[in-house]
C-alpha atoms as a PDB file:
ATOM      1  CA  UNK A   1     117.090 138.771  88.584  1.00  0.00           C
ATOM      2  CA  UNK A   2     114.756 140.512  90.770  1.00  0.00           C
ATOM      3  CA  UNK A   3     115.646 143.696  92.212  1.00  0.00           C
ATOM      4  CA  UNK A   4     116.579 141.886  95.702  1.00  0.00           C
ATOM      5  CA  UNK A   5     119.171 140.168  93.908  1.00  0.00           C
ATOM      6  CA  UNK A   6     117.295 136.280  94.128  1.00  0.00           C
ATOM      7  CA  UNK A   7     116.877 134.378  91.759  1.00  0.00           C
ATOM      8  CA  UNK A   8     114.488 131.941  93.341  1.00  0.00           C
ATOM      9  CA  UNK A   9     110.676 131.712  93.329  1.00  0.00           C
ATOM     10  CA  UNK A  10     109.200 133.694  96.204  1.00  0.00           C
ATOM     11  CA  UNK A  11     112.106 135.751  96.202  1.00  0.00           C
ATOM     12  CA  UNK A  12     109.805 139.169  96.530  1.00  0.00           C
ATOM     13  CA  UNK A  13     108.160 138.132  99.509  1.00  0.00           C
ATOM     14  CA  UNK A  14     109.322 137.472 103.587  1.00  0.00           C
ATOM     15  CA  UNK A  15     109.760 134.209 105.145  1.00  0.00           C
ATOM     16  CA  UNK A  16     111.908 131.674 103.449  1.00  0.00           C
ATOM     17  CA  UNK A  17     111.995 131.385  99.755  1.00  0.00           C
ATOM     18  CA  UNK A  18     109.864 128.545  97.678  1.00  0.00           C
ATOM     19  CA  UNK A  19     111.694 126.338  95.241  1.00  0.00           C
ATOM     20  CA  UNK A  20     110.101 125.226  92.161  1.00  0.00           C
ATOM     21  CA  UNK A  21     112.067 121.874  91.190  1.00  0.00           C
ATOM     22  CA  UNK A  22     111.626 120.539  87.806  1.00  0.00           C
ATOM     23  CA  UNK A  23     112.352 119.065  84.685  1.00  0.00           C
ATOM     24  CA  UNK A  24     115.928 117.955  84.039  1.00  0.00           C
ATOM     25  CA  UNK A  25     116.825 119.033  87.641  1.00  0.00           C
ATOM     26  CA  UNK A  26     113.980 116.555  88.867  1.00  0.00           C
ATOM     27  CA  UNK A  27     115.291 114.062  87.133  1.00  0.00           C
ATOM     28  CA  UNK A  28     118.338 114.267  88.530  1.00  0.00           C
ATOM     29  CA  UNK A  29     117.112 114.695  92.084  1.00  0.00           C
ATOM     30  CA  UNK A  30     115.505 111.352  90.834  1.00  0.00           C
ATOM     31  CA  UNK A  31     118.095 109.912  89.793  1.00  0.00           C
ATOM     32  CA  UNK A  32     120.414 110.501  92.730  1.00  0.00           C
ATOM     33  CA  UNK A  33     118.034 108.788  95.191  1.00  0.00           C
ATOM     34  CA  UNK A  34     117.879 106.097  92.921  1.00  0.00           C
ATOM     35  CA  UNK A  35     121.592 106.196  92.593  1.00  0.00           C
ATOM     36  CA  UNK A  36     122.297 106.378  96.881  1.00  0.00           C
ATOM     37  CA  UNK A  37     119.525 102.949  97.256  1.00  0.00           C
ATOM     38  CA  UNK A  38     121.143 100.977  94.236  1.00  0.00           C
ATOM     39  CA  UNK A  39     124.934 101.920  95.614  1.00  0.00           C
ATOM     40  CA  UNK A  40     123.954 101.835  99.288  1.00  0.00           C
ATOM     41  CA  UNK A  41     125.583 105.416 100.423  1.00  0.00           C
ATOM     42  CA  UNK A  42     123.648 105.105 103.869  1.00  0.00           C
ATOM     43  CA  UNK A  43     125.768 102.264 104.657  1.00  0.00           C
ATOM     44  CA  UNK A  44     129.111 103.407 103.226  1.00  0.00           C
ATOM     45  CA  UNK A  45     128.363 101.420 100.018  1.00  0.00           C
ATOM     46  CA  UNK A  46     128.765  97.987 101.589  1.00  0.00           C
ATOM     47  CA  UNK A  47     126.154  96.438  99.337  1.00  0.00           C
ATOM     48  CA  UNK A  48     127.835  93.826  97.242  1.00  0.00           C
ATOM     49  CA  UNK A  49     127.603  94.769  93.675  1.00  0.00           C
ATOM     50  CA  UNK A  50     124.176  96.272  92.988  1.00  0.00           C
ATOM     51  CA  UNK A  51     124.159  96.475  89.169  1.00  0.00           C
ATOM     52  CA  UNK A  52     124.672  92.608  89.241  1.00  0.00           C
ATOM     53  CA  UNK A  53     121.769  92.148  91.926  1.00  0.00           C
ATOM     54  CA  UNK A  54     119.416  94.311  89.362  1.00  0.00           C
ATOM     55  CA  UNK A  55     120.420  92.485  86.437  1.00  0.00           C
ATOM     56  CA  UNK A  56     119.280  89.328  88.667  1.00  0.00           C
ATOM     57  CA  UNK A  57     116.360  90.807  89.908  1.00  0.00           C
ATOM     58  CA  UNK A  58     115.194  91.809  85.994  1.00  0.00           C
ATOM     59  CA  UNK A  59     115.860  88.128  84.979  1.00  0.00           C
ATOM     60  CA  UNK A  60     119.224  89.063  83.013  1.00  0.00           C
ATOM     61  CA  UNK A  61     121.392  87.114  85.255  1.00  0.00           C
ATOM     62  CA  UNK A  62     120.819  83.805  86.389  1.00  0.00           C
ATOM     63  CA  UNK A  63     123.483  83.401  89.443  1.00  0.00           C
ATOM     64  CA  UNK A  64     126.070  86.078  90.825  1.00  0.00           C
ATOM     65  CA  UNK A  65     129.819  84.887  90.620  1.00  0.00           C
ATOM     66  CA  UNK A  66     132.060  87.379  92.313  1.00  0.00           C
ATOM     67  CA  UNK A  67     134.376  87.260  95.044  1.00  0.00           C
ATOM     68  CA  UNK A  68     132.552  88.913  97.488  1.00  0.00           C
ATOM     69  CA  UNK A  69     128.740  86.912  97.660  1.00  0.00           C
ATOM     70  CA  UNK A  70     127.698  88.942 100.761  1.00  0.00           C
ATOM     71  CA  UNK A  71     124.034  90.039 100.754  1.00  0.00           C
ATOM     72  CA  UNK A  72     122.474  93.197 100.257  1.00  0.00           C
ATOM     73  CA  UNK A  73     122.966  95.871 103.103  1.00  0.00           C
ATOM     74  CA  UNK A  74     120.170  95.979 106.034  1.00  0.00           C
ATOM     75  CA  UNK A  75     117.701  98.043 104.930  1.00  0.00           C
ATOM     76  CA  UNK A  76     119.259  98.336 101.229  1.00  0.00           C
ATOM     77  CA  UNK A  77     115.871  95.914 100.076  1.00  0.00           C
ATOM     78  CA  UNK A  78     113.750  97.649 100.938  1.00  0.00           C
ATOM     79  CA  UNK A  79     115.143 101.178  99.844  1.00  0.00           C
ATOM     80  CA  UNK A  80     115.584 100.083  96.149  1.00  0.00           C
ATOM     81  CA  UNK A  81     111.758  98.798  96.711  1.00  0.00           C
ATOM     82  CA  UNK A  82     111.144 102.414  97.323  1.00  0.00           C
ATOM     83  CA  UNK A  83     112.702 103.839  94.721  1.00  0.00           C
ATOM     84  CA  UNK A  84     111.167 101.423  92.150  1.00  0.00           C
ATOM     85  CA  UNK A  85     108.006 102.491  93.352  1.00  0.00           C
ATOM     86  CA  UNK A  86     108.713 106.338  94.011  1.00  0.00           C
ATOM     87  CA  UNK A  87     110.124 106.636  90.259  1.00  0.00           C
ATOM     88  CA  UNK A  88     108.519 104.195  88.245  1.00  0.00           C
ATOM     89  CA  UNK A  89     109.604 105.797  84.766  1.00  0.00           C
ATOM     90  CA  UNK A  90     113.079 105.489  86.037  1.00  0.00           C
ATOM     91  CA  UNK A  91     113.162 101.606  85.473  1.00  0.00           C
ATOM     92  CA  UNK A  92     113.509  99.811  82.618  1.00  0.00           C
ATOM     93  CA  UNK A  93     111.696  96.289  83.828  1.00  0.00           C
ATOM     94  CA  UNK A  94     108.952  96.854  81.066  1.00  0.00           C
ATOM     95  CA  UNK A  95     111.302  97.279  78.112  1.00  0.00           C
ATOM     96  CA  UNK A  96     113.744  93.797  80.177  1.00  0.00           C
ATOM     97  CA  UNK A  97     110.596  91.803  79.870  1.00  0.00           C
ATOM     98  CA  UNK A  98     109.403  92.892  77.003  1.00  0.00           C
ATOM     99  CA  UNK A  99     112.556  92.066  75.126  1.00  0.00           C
ATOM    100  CA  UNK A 100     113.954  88.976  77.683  1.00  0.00           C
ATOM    101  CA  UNK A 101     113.181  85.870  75.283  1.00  0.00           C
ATOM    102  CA  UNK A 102     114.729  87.571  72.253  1.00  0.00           C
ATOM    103  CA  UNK A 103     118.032  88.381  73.880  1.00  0.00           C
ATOM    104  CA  UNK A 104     118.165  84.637  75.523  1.00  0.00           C
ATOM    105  CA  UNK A 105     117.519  82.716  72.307  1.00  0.00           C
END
């Protein structure tokens, strides 16, 4: 700890303090926005079942059979769109395809 007590980056000089975010705690910064688009927190998580909608969308699942068939949430589209491309390591639609034809046989 520096002798003013901070522990953050910057912490020895005025103005606001700069935060150095990485590693695991990027990841789960990462994974969090990735987590709010897939789960739809900006709409109070009214999208209907997104882990079944991404198992469609990687070719896992042919048809969704639930109870509740409503669509995705406005705007809930294109915000896993921008996640996919914001965090490409974070998706596993190489490793789906590349294994796809094995696991339907």
């Amino acid at each position: 700890m520096d002798p003013k007590g901070s522990r953050y980056a910057g912490a020895d000089q005025t103005g606001p303090p700069e935060w150095t975010v990485s590693g695991d705690l990027l990841t789960c910064m990462q994974v969090t926005d990735c987590n709010a688009a897939f789960f739809d927190a900006a709409n109070q998580y009214a999208g209907s079942l997104p882990e079944s909608r991404s198992l469609r969308r990687q070719g896992l699942l042919e048809t969704l059979h639930s109870r509740s068939q409503r669509d995705l949430s406005a705007g809930q589209s294109s915000e896993i769109d921008r996640v996919y491309r914001a965090y490409p390591a974070l998706n596993d639609d190489d490793f789906i395809r590349e294994n796809l034809s094995d696991w339907l046989k």
